[in-house]
Protein backbone atom coordinates (compact mmCIF):
# COMPACT_ATOMS: atom_id res chain seq x y z
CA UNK A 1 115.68 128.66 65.22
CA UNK A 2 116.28 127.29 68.77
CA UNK A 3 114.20 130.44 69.91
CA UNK A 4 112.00 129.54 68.37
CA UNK A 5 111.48 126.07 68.93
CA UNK A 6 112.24 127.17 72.73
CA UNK A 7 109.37 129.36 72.63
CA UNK A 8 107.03 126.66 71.09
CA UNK A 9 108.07 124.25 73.82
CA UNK A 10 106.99 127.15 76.13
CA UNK A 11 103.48 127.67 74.49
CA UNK A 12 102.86 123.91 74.23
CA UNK A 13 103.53 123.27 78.03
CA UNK A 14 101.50 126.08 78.86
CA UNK A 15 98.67 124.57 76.97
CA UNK A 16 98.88 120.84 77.84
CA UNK A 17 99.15 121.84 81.87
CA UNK A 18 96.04 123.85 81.44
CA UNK A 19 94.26 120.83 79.73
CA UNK A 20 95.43 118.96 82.93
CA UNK A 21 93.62 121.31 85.12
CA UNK A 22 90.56 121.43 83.54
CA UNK A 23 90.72 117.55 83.56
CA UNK A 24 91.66 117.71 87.24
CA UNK A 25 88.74 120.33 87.95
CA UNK A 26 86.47 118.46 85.83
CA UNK A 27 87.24 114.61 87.67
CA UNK A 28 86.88 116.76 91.46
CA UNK A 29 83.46 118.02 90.12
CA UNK A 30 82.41 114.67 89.56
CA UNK A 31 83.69 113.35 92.14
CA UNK A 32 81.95 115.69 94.48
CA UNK A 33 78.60 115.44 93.12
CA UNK A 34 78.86 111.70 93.48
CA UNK A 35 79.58 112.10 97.15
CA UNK A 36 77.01 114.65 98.04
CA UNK A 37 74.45 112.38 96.31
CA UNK A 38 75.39 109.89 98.95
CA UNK A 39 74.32 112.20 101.48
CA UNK A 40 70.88 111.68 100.25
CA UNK A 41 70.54 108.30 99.73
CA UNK A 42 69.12 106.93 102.80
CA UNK A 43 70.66 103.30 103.05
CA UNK A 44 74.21 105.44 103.76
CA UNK A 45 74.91 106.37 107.42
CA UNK A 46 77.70 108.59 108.30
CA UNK A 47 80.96 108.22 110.41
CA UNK A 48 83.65 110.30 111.60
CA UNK A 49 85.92 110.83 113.77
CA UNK A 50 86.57 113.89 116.48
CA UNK A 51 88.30 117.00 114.82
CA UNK A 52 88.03 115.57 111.47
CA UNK A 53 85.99 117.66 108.81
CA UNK A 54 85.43 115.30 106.76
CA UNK A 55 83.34 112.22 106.75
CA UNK A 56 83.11 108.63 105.72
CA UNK A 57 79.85 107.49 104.40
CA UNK A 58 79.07 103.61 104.14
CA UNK A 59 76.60 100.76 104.38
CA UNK A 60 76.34 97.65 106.06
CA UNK A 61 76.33 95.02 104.26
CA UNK A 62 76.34 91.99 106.30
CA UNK A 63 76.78 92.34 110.56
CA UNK A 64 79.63 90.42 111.96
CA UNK A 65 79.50 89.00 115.58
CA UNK A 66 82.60 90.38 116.99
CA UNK A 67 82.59 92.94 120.01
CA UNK A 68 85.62 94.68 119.68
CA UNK A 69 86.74 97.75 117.21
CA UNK A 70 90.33 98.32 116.24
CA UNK A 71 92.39 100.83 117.66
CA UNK A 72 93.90 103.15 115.13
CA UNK A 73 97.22 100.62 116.38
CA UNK A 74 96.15 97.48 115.19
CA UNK A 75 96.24 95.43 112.59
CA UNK A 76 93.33 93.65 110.40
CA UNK A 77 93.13 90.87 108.42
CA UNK A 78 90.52 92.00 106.07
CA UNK A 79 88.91 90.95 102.25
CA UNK A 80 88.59 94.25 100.46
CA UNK A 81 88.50 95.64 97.22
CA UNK A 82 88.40 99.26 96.12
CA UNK A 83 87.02 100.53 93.12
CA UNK A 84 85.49 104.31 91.54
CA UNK A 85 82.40 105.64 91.87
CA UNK A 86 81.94 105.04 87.91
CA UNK A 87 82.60 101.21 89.33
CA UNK A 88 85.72 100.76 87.78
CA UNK A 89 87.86 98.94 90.41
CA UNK A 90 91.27 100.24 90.86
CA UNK A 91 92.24 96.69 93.15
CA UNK A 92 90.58 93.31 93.37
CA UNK A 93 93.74 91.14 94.50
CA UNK A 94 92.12 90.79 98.32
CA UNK A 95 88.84 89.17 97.96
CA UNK A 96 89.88 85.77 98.41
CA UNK A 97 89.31 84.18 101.79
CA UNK A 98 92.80 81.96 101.51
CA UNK A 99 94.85 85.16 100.88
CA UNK A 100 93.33 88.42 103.29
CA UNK A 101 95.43 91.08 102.92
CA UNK A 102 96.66 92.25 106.65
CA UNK A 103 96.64 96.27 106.92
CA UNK A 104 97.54 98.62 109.59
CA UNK A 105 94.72 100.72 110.76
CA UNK A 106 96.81 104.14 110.62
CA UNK A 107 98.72 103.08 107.28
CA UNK A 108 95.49 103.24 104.86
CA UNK A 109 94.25 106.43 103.65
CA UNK A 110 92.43 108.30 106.37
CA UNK A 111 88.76 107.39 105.29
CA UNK A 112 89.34 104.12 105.88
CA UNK A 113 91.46 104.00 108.76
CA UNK A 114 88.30 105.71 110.02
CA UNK A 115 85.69 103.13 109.22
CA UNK A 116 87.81 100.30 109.85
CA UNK A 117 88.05 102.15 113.65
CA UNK A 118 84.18 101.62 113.43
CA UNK A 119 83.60 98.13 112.24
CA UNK A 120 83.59 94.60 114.01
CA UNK A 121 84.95 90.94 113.16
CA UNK A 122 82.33 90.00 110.63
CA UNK A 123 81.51 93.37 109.68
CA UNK A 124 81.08 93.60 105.88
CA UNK A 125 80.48 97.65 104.59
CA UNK A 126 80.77 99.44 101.34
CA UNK A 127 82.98 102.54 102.72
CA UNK A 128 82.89 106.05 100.05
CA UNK A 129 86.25 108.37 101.36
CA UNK A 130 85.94 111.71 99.66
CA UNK A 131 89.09 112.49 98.04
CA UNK A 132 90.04 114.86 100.91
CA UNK A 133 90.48 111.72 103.65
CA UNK A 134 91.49 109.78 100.36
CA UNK A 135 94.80 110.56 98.46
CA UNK A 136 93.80 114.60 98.57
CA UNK A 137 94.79 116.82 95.43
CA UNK A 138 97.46 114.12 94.71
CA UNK A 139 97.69 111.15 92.28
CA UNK A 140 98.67 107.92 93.90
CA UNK A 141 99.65 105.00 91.34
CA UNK A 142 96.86 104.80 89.19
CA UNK A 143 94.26 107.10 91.27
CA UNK A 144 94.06 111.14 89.98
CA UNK A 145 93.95 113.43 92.25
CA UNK A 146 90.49 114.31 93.69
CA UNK A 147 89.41 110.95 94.01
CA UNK A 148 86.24 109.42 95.88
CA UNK A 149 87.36 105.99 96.69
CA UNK A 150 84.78 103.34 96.89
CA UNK A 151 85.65 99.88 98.86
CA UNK A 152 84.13 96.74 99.91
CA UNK A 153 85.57 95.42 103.00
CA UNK A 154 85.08 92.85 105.28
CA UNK A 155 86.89 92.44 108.90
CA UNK A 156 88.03 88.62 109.27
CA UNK A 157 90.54 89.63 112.51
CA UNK A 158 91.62 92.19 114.73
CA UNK A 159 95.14 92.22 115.68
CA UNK A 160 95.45 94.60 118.84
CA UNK A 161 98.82 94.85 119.42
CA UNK A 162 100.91 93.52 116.74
């Protein structure tokens, strides 16, 4: 009997990882074909940074005043919010100008370390990070794996050298 329900176990594992997969493969699919729809659409420009593979796509939204860019050092104070390409946001808590949230430049996922290294005080995008400069082939909280990553941020300060 414990065979048996041994082998069962087994089968059933086998099963619900491959159901996974297919999930997984089917959510990178559509999250690809999202992203290389961008690549079409002409209000999107492209950014990227030297040696990476990848790119960021975003839009301006409104142009900010300031003069200087962040070093991938600093620190921002910044109103953001970051949701799916099916709009579904996955966080809203930073989009109130009494409570920024303060990020370091190098401690976000790559995509957007590499458009905040592009954007002024002021500077108000919407940023798309393919899920390869975004949390990759692994889940994060309550993001799957293979993840395009949508955000709306806004650059209020630049800390240099914090």
């Amino acid at each position: 009997m414990k065979k048996v329900l041994y082998l069962a176990l087994i089968i059933f594992s086998a099963f619900s990882f491959t159901a996974c997969v297919e999930d997984d493969d089917e959510w990178r699919d559509k999250n690809e074909k999202f992203y290389e729809k961008l690549a079409e659409d002409p209000e999107y420009s492209i950014v990227s940074l030297p040696g990476v593979a990848d790119a960021v796509y975003y839009k301006v939204l409104e142009k900010g005043e300031g003069t200087e860019y962040p070093l991938q050092t600093s620190q921002v104070k910044v109103l953001y919010r970051g949701f799916y390409y099916t709009g579904t946001e996955f966080d809203s808590g930073h989009q109130d100008i009494n409570y920024p949230a303060t990020l370091n430049v190098n401690g976000v996922v790559r995509g957007l370390s590499i458009a905040l290294q592009n954007m002024k005080v002021g500077d108000k995008w919407e940023v798309w990070v393919p899920w390869p400069l975004g949390y990759g082939s692994t889940s994060y909280n309550s993001i799957s794996a293979y993840t395009t990553l949508g955000f709306e941020v806004e650059i209020l300060e630049i800390i240099m050298y914090p």
